[in-house]
C-alpha atoms as a PDB file:
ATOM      1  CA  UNK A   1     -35.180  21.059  29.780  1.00  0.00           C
ATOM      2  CA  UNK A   2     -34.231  17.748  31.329  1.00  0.00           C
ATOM      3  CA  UNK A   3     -31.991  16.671  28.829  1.00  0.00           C
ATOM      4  CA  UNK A   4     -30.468  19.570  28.779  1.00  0.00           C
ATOM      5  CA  UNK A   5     -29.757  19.017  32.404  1.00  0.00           C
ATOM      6  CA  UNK A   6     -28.894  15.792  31.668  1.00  0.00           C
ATOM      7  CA  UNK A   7     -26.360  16.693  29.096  1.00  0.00           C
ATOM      8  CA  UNK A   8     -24.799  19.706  31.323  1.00  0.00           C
ATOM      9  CA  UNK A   9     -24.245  17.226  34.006  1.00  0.00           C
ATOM     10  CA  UNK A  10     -22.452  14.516  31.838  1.00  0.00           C
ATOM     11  CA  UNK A  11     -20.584  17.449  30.684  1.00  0.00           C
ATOM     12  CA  UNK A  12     -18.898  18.299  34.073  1.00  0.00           C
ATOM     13  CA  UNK A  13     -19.007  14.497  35.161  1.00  0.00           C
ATOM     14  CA  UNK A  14     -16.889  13.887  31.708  1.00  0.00           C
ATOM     15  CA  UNK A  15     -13.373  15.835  32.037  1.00  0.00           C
ATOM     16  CA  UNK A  16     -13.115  13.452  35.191  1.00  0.00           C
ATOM     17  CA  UNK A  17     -12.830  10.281  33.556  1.00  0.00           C
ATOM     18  CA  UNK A  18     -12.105  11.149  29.963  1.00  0.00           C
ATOM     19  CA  UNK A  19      -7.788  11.262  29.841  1.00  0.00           C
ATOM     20  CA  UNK A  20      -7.441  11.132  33.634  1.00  0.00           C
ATOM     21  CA  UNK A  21      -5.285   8.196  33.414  1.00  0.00           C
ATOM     22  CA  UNK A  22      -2.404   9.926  34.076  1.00  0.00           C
ATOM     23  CA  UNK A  23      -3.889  11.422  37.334  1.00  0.00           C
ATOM     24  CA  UNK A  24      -3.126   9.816  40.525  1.00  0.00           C
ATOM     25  CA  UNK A  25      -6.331   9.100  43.147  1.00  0.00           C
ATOM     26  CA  UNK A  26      -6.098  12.284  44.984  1.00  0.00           C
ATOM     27  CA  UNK A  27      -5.530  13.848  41.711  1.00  0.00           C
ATOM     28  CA  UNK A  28      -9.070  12.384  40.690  1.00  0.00           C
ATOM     29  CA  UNK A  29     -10.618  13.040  44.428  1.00  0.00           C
ATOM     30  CA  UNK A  30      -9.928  16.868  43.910  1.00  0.00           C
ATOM     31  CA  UNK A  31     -10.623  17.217  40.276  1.00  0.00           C
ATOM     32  CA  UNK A  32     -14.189  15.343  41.409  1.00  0.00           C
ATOM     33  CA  UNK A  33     -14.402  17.804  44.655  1.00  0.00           C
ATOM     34  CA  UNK A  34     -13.721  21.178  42.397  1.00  0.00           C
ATOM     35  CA  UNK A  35     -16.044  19.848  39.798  1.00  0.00           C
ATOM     36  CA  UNK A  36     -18.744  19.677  42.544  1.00  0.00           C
ATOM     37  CA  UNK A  37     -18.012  23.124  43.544  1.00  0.00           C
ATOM     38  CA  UNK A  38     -18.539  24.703  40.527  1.00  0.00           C
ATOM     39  CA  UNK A  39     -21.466  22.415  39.968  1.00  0.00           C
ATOM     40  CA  UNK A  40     -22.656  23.799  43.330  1.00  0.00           C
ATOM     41  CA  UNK A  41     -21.900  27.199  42.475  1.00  0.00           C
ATOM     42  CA  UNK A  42     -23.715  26.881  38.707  1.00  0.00           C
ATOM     43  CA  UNK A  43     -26.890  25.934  41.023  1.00  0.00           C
ATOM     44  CA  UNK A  44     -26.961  28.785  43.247  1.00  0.00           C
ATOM     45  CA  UNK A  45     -25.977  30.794  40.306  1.00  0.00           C
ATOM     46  CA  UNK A  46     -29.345  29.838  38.622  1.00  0.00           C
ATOM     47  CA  UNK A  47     -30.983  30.905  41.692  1.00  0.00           C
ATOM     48  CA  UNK A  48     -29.665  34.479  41.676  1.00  0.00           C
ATOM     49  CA  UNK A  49     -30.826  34.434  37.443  1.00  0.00           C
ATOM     50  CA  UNK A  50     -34.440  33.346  38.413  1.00  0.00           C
ATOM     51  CA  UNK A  51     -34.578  35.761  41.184  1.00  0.00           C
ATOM     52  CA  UNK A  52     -33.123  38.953  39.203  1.00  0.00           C
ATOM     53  CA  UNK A  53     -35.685  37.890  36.157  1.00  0.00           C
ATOM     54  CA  UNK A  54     -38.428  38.144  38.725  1.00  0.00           C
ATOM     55  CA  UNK A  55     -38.050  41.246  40.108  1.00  0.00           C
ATOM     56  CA  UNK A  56     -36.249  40.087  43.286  1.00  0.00           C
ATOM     57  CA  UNK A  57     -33.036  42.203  44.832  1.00  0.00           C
ATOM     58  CA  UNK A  58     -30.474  39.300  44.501  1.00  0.00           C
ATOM     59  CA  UNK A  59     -28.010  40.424  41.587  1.00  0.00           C
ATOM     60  CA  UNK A  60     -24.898  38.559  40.270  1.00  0.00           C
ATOM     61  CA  UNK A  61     -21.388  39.903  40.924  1.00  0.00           C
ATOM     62  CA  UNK A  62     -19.260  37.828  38.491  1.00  0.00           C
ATOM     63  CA  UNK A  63     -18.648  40.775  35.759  1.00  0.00           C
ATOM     64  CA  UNK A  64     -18.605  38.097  33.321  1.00  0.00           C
ATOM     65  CA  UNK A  65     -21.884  37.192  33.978  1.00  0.00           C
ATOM     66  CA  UNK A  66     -23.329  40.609  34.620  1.00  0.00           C
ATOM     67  CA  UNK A  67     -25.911  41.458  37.134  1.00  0.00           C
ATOM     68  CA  UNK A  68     -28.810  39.477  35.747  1.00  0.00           C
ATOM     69  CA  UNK A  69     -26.918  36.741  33.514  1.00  0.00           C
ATOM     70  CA  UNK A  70     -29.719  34.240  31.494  1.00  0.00           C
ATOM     71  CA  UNK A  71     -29.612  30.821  31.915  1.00  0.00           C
ATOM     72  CA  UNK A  72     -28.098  30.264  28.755  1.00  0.00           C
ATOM     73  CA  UNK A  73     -25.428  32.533  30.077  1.00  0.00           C
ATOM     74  CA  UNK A  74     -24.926  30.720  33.390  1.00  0.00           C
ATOM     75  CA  UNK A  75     -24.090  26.931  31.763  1.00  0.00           C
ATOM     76  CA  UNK A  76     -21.826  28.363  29.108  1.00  0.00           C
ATOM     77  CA  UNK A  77     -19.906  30.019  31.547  1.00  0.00           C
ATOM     78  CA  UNK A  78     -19.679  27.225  34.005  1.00  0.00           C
ATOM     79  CA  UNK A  79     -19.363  24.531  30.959  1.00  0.00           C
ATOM     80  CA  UNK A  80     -16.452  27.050  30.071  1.00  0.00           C
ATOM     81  CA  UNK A  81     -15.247  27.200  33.600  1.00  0.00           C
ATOM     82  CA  UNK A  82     -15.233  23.105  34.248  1.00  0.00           C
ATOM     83  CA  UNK A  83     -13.645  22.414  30.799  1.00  0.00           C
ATOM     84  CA  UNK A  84     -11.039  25.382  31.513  1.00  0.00           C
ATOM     85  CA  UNK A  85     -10.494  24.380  35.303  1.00  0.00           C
ATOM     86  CA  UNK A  86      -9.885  20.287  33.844  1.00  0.00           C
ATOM     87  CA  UNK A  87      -7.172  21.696  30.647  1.00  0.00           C
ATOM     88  CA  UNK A  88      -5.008  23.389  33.238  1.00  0.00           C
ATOM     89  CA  UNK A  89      -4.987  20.615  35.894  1.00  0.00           C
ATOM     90  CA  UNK A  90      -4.455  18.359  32.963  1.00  0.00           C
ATOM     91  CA  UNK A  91      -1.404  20.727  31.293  1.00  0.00           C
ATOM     92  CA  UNK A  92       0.094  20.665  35.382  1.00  0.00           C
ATOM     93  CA  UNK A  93       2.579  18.504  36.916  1.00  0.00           C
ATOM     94  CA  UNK A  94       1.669  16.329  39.900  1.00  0.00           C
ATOM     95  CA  UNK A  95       2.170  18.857  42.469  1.00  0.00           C
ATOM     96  CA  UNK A  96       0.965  21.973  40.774  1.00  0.00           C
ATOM     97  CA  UNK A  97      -2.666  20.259  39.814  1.00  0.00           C
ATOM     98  CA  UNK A  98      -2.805  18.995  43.236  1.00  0.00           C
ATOM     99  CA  UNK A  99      -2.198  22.808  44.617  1.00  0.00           C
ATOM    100  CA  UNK A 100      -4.017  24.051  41.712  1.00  0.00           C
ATOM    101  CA  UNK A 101      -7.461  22.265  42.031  1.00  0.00           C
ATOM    102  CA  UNK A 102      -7.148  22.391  45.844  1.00  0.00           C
ATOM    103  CA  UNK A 103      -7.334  26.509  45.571  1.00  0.00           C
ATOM    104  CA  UNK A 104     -10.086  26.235  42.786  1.00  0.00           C
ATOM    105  CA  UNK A 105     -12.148  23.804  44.941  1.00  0.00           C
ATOM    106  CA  UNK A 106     -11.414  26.201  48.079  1.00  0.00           C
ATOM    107  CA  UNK A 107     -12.669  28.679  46.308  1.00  0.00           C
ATOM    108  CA  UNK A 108     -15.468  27.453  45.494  1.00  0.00           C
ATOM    109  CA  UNK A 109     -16.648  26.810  48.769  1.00  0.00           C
ATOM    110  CA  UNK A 110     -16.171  30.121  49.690  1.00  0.00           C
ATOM    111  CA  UNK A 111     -18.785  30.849  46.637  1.00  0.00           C
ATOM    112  CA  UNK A 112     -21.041  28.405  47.318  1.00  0.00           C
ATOM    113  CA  UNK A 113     -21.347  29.158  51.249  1.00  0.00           C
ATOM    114  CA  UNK A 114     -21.516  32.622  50.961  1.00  0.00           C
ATOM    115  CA  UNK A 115     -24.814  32.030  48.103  1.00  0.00           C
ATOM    116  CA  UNK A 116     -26.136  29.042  50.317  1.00  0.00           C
ATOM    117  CA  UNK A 117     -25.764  31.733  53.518  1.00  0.00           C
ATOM    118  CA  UNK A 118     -27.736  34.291  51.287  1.00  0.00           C
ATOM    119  CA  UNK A 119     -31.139  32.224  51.405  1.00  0.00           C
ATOM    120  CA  UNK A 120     -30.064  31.146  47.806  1.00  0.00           C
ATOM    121  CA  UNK A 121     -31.040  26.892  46.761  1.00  0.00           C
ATOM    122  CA  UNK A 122     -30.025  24.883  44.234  1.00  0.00           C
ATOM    123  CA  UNK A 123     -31.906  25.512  41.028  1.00  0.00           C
ATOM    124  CA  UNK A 124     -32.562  23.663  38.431  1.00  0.00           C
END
């Protein structure tokens, strides 16, 4: 189990430094900042998963995911999610990645409060 953490983590860390030379600093700050936001999310995410499996009255709301997603299902979707979130900052000029991630990362502090504010942890 820990190297699959291991390998999920290099994972998100790698879209920021593999072909980012074309992204400026705060390009890289916010693509880093986003990243940890869904990385953030993921975590909490894992938390709702354990506590659904275990008879608890926390459910997911992401239909993607479903109301009781696996693990398995929670790190494809967020590998999916980080990979997807890095093509389309990396297919946008300057100003549109910058406005881009900045919503995405936004965003995802709004998820990751609102789980954090729920009694939910990070999970491994």
């Amino acid at each position: 189990m820990k190297i699959l953490l291991i390998l999920l983590l290099t994972l998100f860390a790698l879209p920021i430094s593999v072909q980012a030379q074309d992204f400026d600093k705060t390009d890289k700050i916010f693509l880093a900042a986003t990243q940890t936001m869904l990385i953030g999310d993921m975590l909490t995410t894992l938390d709702i998963a354990h506590d659904c499996r275990n008879g608890g009255s926390i459910y997911e709301t992401n239909p993607i995911l479903g109301r009781c997603p696996s693990r398995t299902a929670v790190y494809g979707y967020f590998i999916g999610v980080s990979a997807a979130t890095w093509l389309i900052a990396r297919a946008l000029p300057p100003t549109e990645r910058k406005f881009f991630l900045g919503v995405v990362g936004v965003v995802e502090v709004g998820y990751v409060s609102h789980n954090l504010s729920m009694g939910l942890r990070f999970r491994f």
